[in-house]
Protein backbone atom coordinates (compact mmCIF):
# COMPACT_ATOMS: atom_id res chain seq x y z
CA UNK A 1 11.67 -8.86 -92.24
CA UNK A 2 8.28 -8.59 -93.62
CA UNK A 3 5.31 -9.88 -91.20
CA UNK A 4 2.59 -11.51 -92.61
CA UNK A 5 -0.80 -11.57 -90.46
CA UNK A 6 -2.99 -14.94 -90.65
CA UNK A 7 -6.65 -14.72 -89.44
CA UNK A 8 -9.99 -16.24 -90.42
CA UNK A 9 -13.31 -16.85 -88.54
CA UNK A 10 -13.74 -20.41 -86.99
CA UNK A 11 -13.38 -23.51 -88.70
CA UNK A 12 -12.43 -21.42 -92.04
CA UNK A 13 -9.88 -23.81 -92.51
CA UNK A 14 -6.91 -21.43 -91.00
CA UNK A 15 -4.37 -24.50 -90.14
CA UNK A 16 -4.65 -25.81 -93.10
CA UNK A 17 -3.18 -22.60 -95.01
CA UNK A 18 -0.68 -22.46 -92.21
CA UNK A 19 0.77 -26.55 -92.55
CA UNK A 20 1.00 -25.10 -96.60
CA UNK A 21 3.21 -22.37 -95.96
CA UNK A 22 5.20 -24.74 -93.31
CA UNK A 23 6.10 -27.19 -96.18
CA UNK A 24 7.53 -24.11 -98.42
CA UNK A 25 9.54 -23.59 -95.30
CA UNK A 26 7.58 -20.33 -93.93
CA UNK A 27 7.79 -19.87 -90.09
CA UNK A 28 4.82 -19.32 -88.73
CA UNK A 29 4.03 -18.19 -85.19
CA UNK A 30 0.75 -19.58 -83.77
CA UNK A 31 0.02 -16.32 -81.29
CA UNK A 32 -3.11 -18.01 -79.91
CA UNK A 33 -0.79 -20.65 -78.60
CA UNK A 34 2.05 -18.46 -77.32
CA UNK A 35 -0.95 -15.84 -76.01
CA UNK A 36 -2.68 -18.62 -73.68
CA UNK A 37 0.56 -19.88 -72.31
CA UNK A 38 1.82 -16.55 -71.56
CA UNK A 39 -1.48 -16.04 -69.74
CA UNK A 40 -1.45 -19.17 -67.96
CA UNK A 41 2.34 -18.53 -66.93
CA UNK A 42 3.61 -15.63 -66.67
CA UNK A 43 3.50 -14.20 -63.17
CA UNK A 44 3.91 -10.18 -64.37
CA UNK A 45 0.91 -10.62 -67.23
CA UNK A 46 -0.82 -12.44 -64.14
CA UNK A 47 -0.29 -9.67 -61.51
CA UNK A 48 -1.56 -6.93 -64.24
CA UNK A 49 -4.67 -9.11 -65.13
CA UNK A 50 -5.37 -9.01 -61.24
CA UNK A 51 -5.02 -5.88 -60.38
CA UNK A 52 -7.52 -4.58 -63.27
CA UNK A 53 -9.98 -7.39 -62.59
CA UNK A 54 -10.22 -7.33 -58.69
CA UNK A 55 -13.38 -6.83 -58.92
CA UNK A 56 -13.70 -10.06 -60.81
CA UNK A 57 -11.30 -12.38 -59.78
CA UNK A 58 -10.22 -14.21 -56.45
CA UNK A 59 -6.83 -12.64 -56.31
CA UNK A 60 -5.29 -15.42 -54.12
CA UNK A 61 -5.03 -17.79 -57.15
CA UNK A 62 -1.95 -17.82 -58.62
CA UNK A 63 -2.76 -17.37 -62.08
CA UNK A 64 -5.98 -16.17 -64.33
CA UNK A 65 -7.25 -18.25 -66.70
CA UNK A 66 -9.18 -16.88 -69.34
CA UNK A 67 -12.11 -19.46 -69.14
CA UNK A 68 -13.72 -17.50 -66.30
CA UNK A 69 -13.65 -14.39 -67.79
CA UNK A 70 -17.54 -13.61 -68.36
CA UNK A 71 -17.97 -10.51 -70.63
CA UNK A 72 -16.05 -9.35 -73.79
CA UNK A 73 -14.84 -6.08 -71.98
CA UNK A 74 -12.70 -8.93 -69.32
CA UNK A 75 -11.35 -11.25 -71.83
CA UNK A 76 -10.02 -8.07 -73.62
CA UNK A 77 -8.49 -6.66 -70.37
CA UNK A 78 -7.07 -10.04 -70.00
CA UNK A 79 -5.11 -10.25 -73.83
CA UNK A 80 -4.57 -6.56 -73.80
CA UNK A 81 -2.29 -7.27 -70.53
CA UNK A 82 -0.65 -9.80 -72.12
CA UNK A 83 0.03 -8.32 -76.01
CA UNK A 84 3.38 -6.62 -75.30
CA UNK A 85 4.50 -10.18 -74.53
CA UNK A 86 3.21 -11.91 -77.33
CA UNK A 87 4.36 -9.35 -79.61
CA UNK A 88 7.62 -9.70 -77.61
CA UNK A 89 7.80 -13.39 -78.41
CA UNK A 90 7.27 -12.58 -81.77
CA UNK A 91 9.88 -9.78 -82.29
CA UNK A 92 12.07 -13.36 -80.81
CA UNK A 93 10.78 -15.17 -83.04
CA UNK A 94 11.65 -13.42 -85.68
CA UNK A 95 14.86 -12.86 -85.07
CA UNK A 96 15.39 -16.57 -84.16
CA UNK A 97 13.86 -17.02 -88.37
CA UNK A 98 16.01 -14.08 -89.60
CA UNK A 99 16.98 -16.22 -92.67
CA UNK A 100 13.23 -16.12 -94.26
CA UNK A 101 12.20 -13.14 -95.79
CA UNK A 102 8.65 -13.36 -93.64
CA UNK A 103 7.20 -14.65 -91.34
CA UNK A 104 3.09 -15.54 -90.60
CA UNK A 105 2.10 -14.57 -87.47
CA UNK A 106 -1.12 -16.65 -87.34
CA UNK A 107 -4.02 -15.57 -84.88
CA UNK A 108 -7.80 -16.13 -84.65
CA UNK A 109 -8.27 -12.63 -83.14
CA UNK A 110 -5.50 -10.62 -85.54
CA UNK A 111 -8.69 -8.37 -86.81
CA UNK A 112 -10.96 -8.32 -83.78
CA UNK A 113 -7.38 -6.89 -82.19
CA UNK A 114 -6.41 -4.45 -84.76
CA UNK A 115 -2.95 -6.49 -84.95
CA UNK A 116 -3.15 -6.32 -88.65
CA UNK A 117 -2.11 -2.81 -88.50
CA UNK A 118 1.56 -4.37 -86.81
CA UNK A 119 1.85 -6.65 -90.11
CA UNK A 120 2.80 -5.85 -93.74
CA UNK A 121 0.18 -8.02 -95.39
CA UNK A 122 -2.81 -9.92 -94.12
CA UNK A 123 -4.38 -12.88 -95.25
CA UNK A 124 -8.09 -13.67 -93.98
CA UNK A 125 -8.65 -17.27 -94.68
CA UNK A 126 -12.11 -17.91 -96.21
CA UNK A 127 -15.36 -20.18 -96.58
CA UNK A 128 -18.90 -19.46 -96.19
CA UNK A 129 -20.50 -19.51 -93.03
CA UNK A 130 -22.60 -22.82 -93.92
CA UNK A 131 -19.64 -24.79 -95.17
CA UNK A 132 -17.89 -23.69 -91.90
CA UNK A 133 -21.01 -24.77 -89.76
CA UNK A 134 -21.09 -28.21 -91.34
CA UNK A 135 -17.57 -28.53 -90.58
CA UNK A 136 -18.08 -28.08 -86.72
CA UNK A 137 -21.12 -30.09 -86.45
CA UNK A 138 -18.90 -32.66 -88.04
CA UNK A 139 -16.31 -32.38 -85.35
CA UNK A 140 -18.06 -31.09 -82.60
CA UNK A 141 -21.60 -33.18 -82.85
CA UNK A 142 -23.23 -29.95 -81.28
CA UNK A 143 -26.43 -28.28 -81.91
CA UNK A 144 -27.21 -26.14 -84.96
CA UNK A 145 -28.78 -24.07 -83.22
CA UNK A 146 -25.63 -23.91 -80.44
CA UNK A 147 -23.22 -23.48 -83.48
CA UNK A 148 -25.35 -20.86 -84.71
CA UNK A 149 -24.92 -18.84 -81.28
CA UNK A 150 -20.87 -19.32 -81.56
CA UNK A 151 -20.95 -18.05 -84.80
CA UNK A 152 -22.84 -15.06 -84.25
CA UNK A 153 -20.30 -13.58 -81.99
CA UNK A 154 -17.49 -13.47 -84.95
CA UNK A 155 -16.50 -10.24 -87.51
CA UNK A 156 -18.67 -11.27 -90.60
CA UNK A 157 -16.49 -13.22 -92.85
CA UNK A 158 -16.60 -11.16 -95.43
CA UNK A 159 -16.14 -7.68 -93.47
CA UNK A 160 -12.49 -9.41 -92.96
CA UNK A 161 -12.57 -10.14 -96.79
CA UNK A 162 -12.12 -6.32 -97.03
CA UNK A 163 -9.86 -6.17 -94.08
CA UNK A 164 -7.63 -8.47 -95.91
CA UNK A 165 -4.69 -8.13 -98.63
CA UNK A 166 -5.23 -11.64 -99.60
CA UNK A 167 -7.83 -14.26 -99.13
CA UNK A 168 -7.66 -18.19 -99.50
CA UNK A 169 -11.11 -19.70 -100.16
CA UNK A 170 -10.38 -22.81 -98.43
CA UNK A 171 -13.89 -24.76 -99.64
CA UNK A 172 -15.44 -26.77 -102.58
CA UNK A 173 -12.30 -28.33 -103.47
CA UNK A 174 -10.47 -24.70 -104.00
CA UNK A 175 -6.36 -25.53 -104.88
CA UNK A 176 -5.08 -24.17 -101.30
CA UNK A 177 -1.79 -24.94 -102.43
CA UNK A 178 -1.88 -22.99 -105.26
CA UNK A 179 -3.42 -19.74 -103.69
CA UNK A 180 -0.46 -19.88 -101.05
CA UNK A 181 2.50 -20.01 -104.08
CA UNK A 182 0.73 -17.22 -105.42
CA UNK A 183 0.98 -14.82 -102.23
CA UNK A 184 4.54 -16.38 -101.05
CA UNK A 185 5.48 -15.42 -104.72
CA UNK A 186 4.06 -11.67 -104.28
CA UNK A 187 5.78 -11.37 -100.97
CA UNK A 188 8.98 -12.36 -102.01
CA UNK A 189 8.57 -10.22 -105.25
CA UNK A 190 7.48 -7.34 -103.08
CA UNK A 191 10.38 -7.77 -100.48
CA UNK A 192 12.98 -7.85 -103.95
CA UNK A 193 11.43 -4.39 -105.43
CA UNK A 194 12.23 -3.07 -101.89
CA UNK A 195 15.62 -4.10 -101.73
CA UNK A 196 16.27 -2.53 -105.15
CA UNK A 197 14.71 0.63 -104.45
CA UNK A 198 16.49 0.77 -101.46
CA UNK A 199 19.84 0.52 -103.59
CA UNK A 200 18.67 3.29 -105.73
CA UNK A 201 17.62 5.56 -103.26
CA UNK A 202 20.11 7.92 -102.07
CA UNK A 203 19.17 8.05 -98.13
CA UNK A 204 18.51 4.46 -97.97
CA UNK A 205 15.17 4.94 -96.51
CA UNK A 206 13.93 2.99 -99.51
CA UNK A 207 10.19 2.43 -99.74
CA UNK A 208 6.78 0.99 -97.53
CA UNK A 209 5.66 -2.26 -98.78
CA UNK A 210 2.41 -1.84 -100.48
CA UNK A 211 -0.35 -3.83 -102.01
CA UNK A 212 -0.80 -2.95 -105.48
C-alpha cells in the first residue's frame, strides 16, 4: 500500500483537504488524534515518558499529559516515546483499509518529525501566513500580536513547500477539490506503473515509487 503523508502549518486549511479525500473514499488516519490518546492512555508509552522525564514530572500520576511539558526538548521526549505506537496503529490501520491503494496519514508535526521520510508522497497543505492569521483571529478572537507569537514557532510555510511532493493552496477561492483529483489521480497512476513493472521484471522486486 502506498502511504501518503498530510501536513501543513496551522490553520492552512489541512481538514479541509482531508474531508476531500474522505468523500473519494480515501482513508485517512488523523495521527495527532491517535498520538494524544495513546499518550493519555497507554500505561507502557506512560511509564517510558516517566522514566526519561523524572526530573520533570511527579511520577505518582498515572499518566503524562503533554500540556505540562515546558520546553521543545520534553514535548519531543514525550511523542518520540510514543511514535512506535502510532506508527503501530497505523501499520493497523492500514491493514484494516487494505482494499484502497493509499492511505493519508494526516499529522500537523509529519515534517517537524521527519515522518515524511516513512511515506511515499507528501502533501504540505498551503496558504500564506496572513490569510492563515486572519483565519485564527476569526476563530480564536486572540491577539495579533499573540497569534503572531504561535506562529513564529512553526517550519516556514514555504520551507515545507520544498519538503513537499504536492501542495494544495487552500486560499482565495483556490478549487481544493480539483487539486486533490489531480494527486489521487497521480497516485493511483503511479501505484498502476508499479504493478506493471513489477510484472515485467524478472525478480519481482519491481520498482520505488517516485515523483517525476
Amino acid at each position: 500500500m502506498i502511504k501518503v503523508g498530510l501536513s501543513g502549518n496551522r490553520f492552512s486549511g489541512k481538514d479541509e483537504v482531508c474531508n476531500n479525500f474522505r468523500k473519494i473514499s480515501i482513508p485517512v488516519f488523523e495521527a495527532d488524534i491517535i498520538l494524544r490518546f495513546i499518550i493519555h492512555h497507554d500505561f507502557d508509552v506512560n511509564k517510558q515518558i516517566k522514566e526519561r522525564l523524572a526530573n520533570y514530572y511527579n511520577t505518582s500520576t498515572a499518566f503524562v499529559s503533554p500540556e505540562f511539558a515546558k520546553t521543545k526538548e520534553e514535548i519531543d521526549i514525550i511523542i518520540d516515546c510514543a511514535e512506535h505506537s502510532l506508527f503501530e496503529a497505523y501499520e493497523q490501520f492500514s491493514i484494516k483499509n487494505k482494499s484502497s491503494i493509499y492511505t493519508i496519514f494526516h499529522s500537523s508535526i509529519l515534517f517537524e518529525k521527519d515522518w515524511s521520510k516513512k511515506m511515499n508522497f507528501n502533501i504540505n497543505v498551503f496558504a500564506p501566513k496572513i490569510t492563515r492569521m486572519e483565519r485564527f483571529q476569526e476563530i480564536t478572537k486572540k491577539k495579533v500580536s499573540d497569534i503572531a507569537f504561535l506562529l513564529s514557532n512553526e517550519i516556514d510555510e514555504l520551507d515545507k513547500n520544498k519538503m513537499a511532493n504536492f501542495v494544495v493552496h487552500s486560499y482565495n477561492g483556490r478549487d481544493i477539490r480539483k487539486q486533490v483529483h489531480e494527486i489521487d489521480q497521480f497516485v493511483i497512476d503511479s501505484y498502476l506503473r508499479t504493478e506493471q513493472t513489477q510484472k515485467l521484471t524478472p525478480d519481482g522486486q519491481g520498482i520505488v515509487l517516485t515523483h517525476y
